[in-house]
C-alpha atoms as a PDB file:
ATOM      1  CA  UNK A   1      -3.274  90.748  27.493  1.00  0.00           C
ATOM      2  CA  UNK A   2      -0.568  89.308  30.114  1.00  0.00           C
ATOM      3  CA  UNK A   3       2.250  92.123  30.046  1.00  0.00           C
ATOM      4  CA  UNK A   4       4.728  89.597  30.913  1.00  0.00           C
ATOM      5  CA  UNK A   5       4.076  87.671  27.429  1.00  0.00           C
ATOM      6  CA  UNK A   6       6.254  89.436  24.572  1.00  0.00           C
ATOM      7  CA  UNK A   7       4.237  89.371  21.214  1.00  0.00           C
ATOM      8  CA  UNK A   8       4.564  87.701  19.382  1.00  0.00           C
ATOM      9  CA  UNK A   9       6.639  85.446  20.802  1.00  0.00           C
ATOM     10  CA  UNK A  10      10.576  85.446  20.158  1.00  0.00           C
ATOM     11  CA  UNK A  11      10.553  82.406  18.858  1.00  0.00           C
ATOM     12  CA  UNK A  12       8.974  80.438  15.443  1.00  0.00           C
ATOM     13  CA  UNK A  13       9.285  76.992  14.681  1.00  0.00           C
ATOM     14  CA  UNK A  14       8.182  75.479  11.392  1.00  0.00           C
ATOM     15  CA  UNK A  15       8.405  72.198  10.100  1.00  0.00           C
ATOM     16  CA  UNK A  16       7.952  71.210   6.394  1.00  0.00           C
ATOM     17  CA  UNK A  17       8.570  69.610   3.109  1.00  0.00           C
ATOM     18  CA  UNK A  18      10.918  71.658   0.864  1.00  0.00           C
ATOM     19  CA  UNK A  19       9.684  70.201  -2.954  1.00  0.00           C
ATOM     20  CA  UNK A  20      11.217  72.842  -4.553  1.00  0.00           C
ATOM     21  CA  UNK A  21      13.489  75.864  -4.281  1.00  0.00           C
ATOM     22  CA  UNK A  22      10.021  77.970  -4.951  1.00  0.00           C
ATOM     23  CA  UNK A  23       9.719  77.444  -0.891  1.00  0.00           C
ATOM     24  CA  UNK A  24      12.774  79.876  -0.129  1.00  0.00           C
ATOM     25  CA  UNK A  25      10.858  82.140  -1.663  1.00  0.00           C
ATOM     26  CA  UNK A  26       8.126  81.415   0.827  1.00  0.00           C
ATOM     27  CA  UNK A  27      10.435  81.098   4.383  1.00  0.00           C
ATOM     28  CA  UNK A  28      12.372  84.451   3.380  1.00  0.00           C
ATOM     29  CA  UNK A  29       9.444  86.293   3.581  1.00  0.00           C
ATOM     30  CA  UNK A  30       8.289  84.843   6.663  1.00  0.00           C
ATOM     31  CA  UNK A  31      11.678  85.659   7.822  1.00  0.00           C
ATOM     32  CA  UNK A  32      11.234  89.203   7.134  1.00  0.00           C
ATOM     33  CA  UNK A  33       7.605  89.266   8.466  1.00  0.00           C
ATOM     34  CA  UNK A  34       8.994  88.142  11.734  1.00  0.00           C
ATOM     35  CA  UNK A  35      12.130  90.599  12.091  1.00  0.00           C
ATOM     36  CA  UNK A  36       9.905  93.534  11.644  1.00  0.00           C
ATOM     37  CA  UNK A  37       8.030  92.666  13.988  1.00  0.00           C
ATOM     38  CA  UNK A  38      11.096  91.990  16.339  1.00  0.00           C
ATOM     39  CA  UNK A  39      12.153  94.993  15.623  1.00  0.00           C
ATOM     40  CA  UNK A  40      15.170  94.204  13.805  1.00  0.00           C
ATOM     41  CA  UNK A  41      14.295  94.840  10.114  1.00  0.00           C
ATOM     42  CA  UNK A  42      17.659  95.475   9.442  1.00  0.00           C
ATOM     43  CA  UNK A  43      18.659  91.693   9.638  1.00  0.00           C
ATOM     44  CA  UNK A  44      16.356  90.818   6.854  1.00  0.00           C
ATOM     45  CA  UNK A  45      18.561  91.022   4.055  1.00  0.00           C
ATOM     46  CA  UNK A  46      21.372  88.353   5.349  1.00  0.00           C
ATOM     47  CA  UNK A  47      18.653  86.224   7.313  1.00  0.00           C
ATOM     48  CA  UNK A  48      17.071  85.478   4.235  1.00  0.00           C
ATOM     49  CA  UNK A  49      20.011  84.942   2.242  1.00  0.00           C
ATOM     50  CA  UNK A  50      21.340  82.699   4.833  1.00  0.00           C
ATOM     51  CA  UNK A  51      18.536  80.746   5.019  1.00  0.00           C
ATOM     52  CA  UNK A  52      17.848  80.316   1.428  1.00  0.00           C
ATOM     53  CA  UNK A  53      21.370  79.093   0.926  1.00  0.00           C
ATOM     54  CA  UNK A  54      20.421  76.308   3.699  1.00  0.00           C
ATOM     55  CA  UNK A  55      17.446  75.318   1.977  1.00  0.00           C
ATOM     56  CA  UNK A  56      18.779  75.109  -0.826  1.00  0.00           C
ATOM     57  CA  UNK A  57      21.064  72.274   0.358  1.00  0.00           C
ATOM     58  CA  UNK A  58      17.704  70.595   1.992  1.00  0.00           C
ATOM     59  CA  UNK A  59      16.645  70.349  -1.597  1.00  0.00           C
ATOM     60  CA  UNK A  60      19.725  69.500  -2.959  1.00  0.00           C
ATOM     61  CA  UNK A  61      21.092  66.797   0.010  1.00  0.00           C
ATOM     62  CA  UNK A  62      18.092  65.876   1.825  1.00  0.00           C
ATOM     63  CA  UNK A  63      16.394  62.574   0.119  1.00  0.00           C
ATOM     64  CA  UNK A  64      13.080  62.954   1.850  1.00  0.00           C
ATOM     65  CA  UNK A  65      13.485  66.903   1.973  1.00  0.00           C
ATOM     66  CA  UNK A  66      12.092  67.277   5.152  1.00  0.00           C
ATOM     67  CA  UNK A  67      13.171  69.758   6.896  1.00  0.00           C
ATOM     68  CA  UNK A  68      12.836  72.810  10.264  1.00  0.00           C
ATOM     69  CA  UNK A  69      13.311  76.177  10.711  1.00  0.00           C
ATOM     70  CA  UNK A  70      13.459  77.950  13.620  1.00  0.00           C
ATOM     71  CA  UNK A  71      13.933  81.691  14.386  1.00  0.00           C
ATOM     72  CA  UNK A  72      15.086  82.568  17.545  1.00  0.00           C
ATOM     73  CA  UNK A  73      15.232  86.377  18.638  1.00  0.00           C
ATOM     74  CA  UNK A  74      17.389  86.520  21.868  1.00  0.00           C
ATOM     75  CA  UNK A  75      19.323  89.882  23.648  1.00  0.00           C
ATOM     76  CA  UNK A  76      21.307  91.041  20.842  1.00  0.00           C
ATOM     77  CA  UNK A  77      20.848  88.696  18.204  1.00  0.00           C
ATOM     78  CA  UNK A  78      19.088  86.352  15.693  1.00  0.00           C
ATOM     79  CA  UNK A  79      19.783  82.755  15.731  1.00  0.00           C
ATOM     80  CA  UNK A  80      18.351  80.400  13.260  1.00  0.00           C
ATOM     81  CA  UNK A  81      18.762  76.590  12.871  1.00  0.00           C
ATOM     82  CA  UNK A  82      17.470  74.566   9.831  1.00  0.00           C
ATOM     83  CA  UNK A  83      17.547  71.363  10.933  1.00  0.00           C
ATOM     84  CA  UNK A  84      16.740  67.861   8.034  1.00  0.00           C
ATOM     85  CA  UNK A  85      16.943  64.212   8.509  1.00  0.00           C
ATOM     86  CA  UNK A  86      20.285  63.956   7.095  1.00  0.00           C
ATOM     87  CA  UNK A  87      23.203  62.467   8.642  1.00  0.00           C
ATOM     88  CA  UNK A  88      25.660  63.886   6.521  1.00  0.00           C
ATOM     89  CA  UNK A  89      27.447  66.768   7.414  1.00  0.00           C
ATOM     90  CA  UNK A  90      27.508  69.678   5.059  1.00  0.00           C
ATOM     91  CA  UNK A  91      31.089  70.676   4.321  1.00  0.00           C
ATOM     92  CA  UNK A  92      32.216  74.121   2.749  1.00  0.00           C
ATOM     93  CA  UNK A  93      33.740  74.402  -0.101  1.00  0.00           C
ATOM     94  CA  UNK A  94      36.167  76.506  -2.312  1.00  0.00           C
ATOM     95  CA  UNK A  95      34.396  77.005  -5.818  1.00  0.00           C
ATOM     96  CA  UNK A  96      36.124  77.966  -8.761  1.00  0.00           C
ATOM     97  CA  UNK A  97      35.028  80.672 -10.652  1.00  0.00           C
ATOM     98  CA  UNK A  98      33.390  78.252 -13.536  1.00  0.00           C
ATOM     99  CA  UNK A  99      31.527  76.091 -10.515  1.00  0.00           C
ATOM    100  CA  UNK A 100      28.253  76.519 -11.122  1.00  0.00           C
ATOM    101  CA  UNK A 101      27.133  75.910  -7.322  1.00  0.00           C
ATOM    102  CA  UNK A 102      29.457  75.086  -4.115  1.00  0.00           C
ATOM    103  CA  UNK A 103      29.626  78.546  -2.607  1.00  0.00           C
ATOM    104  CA  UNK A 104      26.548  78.424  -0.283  1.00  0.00           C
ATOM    105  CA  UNK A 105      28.510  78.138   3.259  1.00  0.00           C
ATOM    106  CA  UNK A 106      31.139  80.098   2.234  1.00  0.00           C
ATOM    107  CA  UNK A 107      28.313  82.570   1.488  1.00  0.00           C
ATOM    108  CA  UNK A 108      26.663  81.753   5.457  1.00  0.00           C
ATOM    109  CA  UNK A 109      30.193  82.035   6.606  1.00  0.00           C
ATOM    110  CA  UNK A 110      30.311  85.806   5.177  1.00  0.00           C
ATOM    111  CA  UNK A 111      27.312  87.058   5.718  1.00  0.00           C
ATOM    112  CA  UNK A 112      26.831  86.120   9.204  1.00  0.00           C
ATOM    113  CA  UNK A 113      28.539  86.711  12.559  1.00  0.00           C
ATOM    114  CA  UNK A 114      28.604  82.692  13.439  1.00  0.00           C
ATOM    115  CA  UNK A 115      27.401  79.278  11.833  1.00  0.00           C
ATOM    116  CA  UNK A 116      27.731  75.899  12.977  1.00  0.00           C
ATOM    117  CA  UNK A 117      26.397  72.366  12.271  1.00  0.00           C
ATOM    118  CA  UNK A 118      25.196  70.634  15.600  1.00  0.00           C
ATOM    119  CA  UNK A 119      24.233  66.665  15.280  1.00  0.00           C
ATOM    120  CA  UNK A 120      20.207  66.350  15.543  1.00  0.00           C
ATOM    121  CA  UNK A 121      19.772  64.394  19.801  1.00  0.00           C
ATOM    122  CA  UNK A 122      18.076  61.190  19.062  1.00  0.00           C
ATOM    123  CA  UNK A 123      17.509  60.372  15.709  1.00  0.00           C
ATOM    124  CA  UNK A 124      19.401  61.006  12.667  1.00  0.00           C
ATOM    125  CA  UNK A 125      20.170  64.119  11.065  1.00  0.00           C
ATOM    126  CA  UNK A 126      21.445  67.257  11.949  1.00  0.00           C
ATOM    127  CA  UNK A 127      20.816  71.283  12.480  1.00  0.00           C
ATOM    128  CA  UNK A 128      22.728  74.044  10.694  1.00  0.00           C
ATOM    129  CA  UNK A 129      22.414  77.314  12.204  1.00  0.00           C
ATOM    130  CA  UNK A 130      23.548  81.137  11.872  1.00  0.00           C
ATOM    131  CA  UNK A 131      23.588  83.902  14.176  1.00  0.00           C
ATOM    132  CA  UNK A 132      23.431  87.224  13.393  1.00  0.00           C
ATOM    133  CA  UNK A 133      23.992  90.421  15.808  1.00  0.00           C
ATOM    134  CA  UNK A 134      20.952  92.870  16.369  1.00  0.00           C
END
């Protein structure tokens, strides 16, 4: 085995149809399959709350519902982009207490240390993306 090659890899790119909201379920757990093995378990929690909130506008937004996800372990931190073929920007809201959903960025914005929305090079659509601190 090269030593120079980390294992696995920091990196994990996956591209798929979200048909329902049963594949969060699926992509947190690969979430926290890949963080222990990055050694940063303790990132688990708000990675895959984070990222279930952004798939759950995929399935909510995205007419096609395809969608990306990429993990990216770098020095110090965990960045992850879910990218769709969307052209419309998400915008955060302010729910009221009776809303019954709107709160999902808000909930990003809390949970981790940074979250943007970058415009997908190319082709239509977009990436939204959090970072969290190791």
């Amino acid at each position: 085995m090269n030593k120079d090659i980390a294992y696995p890899p920091p990196q994990y790119h996956l591209t798929f149809t979200a048909l329902s909201a049963h594949a969060a379920c699926h992509i947190r757990r690969m979430v926290r399959t890949f963080l222990v093995m990055w050694g940063m378990p303790h990132l688990a929690e708000a990675a895959g709350l984070a990222v279930t909130e952004l798939l759950a506008n995929v399935i909510k937004y995205v007419p096609d519902r395809s969608c990306t996800v990429l993990l990216l372990a770098e020095e110090g931190k965990l960045r992850v982009e879910v990218g769709d073929t969307s052209p419309a920007l998400p915008v955060k809201r302010t729910a009221r207490p009776w809303d019954e959903s709107g709160r999902g960025l808000a909930m990003v914005e809390l949970i981790t240390d940074a979250w943007g929305v970058d415009r997908a090079e190319g082709a239509p659509g977009k990436k939204v993306w959090f970072e969290l601190k190791a």
